[in-house]
C-alpha atoms as a PDB file:
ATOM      1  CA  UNK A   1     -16.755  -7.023-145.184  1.00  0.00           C
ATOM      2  CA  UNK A   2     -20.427  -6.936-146.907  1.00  0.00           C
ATOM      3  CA  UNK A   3     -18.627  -8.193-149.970  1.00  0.00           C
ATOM      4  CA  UNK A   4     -16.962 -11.147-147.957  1.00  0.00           C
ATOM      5  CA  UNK A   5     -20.291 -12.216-146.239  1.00  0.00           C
ATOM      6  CA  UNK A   6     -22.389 -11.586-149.402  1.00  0.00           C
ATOM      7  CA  UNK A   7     -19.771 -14.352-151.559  1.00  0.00           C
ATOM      8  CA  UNK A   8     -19.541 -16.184-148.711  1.00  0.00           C
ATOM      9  CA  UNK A   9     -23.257 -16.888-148.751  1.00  0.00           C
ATOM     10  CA  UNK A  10     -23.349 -17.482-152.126  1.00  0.00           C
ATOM     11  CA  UNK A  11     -20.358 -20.033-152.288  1.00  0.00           C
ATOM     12  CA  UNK A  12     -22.179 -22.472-150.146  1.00  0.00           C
ATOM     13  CA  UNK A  13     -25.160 -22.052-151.954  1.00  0.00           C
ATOM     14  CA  UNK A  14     -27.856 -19.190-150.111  1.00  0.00           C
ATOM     15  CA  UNK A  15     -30.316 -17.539-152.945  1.00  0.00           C
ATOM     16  CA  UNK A  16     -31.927 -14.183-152.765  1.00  0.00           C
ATOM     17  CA  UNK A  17     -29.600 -12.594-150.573  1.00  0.00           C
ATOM     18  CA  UNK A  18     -30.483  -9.017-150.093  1.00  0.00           C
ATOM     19  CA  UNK A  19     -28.177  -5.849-149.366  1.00  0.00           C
ATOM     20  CA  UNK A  20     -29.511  -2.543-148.369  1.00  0.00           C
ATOM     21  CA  UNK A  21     -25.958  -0.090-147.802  1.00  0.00           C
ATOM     22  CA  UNK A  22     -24.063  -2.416-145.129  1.00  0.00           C
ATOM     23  CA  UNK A  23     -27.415  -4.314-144.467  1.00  0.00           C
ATOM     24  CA  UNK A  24     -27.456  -7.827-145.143  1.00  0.00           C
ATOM     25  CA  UNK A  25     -30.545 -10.103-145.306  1.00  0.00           C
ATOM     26  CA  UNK A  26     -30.969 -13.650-146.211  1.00  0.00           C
ATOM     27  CA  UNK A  27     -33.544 -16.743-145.350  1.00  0.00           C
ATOM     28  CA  UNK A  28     -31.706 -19.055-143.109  1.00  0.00           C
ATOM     29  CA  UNK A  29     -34.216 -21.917-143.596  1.00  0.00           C
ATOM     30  CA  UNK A  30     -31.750 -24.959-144.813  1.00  0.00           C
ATOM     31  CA  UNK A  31     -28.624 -25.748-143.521  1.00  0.00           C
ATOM     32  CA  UNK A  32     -26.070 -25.256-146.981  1.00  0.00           C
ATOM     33  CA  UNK A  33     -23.254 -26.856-145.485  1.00  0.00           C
ATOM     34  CA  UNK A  34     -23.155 -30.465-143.313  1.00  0.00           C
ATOM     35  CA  UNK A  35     -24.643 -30.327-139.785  1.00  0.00           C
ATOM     36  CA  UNK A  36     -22.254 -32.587-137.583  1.00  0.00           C
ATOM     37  CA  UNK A  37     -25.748 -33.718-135.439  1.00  0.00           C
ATOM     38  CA  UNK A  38     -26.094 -35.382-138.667  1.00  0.00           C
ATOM     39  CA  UNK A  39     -23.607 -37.688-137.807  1.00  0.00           C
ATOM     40  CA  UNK A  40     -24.921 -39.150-134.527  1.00  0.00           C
ATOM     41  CA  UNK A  41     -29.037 -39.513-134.859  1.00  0.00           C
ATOM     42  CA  UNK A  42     -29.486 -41.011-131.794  1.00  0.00           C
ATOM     43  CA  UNK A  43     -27.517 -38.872-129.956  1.00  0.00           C
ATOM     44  CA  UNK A  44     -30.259 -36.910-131.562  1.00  0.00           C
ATOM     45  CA  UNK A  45     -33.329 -38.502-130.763  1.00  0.00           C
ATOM     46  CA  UNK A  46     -32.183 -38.820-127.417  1.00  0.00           C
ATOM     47  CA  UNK A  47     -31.783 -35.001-126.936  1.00  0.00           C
ATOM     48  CA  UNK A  48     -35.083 -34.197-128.562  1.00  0.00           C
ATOM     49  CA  UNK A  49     -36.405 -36.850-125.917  1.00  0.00           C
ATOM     50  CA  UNK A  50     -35.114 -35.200-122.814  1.00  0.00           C
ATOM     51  CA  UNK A  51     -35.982 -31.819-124.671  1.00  0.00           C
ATOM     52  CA  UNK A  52     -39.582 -32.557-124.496  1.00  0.00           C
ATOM     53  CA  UNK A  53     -39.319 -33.993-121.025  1.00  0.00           C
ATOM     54  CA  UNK A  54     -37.902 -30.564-120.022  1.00  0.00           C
ATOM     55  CA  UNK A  55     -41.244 -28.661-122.369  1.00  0.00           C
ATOM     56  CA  UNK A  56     -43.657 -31.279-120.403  1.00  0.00           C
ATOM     57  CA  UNK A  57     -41.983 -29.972-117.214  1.00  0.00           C
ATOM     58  CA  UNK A  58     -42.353 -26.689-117.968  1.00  0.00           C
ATOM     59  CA  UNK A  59     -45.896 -26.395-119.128  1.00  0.00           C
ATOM     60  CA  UNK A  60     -47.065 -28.482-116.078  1.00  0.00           C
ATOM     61  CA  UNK A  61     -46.229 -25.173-114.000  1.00  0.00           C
ATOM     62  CA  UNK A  62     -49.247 -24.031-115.705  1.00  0.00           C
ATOM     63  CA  UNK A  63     -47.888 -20.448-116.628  1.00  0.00           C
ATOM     64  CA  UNK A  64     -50.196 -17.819-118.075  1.00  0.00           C
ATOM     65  CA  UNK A  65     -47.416 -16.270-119.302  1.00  0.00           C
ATOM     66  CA  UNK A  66     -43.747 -16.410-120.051  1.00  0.00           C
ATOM     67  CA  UNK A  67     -43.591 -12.784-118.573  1.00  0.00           C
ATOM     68  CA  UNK A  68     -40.633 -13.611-115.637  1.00  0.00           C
ATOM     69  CA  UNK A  69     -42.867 -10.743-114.360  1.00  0.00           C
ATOM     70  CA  UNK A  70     -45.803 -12.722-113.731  1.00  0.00           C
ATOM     71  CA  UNK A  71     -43.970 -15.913-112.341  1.00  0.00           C
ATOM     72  CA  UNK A  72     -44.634 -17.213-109.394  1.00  0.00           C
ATOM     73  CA  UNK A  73     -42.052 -18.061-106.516  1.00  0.00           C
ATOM     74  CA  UNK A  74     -42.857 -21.141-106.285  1.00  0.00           C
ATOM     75  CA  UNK A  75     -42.614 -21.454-110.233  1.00  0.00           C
ATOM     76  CA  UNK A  76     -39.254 -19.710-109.897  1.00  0.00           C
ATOM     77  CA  UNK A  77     -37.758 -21.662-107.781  1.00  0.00           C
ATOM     78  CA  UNK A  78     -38.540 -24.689-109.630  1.00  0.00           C
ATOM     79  CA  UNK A  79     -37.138 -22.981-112.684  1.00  0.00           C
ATOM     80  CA  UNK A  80     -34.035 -22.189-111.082  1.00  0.00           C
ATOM     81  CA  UNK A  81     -33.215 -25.381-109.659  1.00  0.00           C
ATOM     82  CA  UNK A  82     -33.600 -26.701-113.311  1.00  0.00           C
ATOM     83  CA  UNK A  83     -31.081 -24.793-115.057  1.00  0.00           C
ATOM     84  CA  UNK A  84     -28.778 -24.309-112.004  1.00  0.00           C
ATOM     85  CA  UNK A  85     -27.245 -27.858-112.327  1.00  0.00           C
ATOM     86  CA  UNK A  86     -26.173 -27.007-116.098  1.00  0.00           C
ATOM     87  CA  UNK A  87     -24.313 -23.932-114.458  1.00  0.00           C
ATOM     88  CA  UNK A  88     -22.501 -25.391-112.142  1.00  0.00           C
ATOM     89  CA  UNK A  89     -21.350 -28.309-114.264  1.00  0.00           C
ATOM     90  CA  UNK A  90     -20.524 -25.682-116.858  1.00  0.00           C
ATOM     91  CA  UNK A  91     -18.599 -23.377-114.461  1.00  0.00           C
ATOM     92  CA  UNK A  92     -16.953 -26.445-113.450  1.00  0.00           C
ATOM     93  CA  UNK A  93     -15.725 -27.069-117.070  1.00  0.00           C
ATOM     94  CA  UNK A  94     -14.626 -23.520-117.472  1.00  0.00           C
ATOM     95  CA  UNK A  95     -12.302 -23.584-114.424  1.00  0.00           C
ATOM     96  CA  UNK A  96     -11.535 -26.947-112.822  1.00  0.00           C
ATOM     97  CA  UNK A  97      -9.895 -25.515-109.665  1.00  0.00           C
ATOM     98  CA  UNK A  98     -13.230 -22.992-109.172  1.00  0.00           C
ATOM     99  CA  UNK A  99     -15.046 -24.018-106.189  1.00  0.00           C
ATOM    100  CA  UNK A 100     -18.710 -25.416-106.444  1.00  0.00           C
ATOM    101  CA  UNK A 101     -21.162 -23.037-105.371  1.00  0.00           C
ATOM    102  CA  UNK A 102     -21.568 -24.413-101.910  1.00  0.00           C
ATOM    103  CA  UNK A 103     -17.766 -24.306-101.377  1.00  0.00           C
ATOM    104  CA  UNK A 104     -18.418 -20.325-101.917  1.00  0.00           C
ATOM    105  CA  UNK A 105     -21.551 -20.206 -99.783  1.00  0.00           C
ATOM    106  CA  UNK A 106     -19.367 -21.637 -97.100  1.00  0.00           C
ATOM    107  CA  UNK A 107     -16.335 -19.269 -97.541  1.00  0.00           C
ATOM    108  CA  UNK A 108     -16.119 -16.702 -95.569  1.00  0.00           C
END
């Protein structure tokens, strides 16, 4: 399987791969092979756009720390809430018959 991954990586074109027994190491710096986002820059820019929107977010909690130790609830909670609509639109991909989270809240 080293063998395999060590060609592999040389077929599309890494350099100074290193093996140590069934260690592998290489510098995954540049992309060797086309990157589909490639295809769509301002689907791009417009991700990198509400990326930072999410970073601005984020450091106006002013955190001392990413520690999850040291956050507090109210910093929590606003973190939550964040990612929690990504879940349930994800869940709701995975499974369209699941019920939302407030359908299982209510349940008995």
């Amino acid at each position: 399987m080293k063998t395999a991954l060590v060609n592999s990586l040389a077929a599309v074109g890494y350099q100074n791969v290193q093996t140590n027994g069934n260690t592998v190491s290489f510098k995954f710096d540049t992309p060797k092979t086309h990157q589909p986002r490639a295809d769509s820059p301002a689907a791009v820019s417009a991700v990198r756009a509400e990326n930072q929107q999410t970073v601005v977010a984020y450091d106006s909690l002013g955190l001392s720390s990413n520690d999850p130790n040291t956050v507090g609830d109210q910093a929590a909670a606003t973190i939550g809430s964040a990612f929690a609509i990504y879940s349930e639109e994800f869940f709701g991909l995975l499974s369209p018959t699941s019920p939302t989270s407030s359908e299982r809240a209510s349940s008995p």
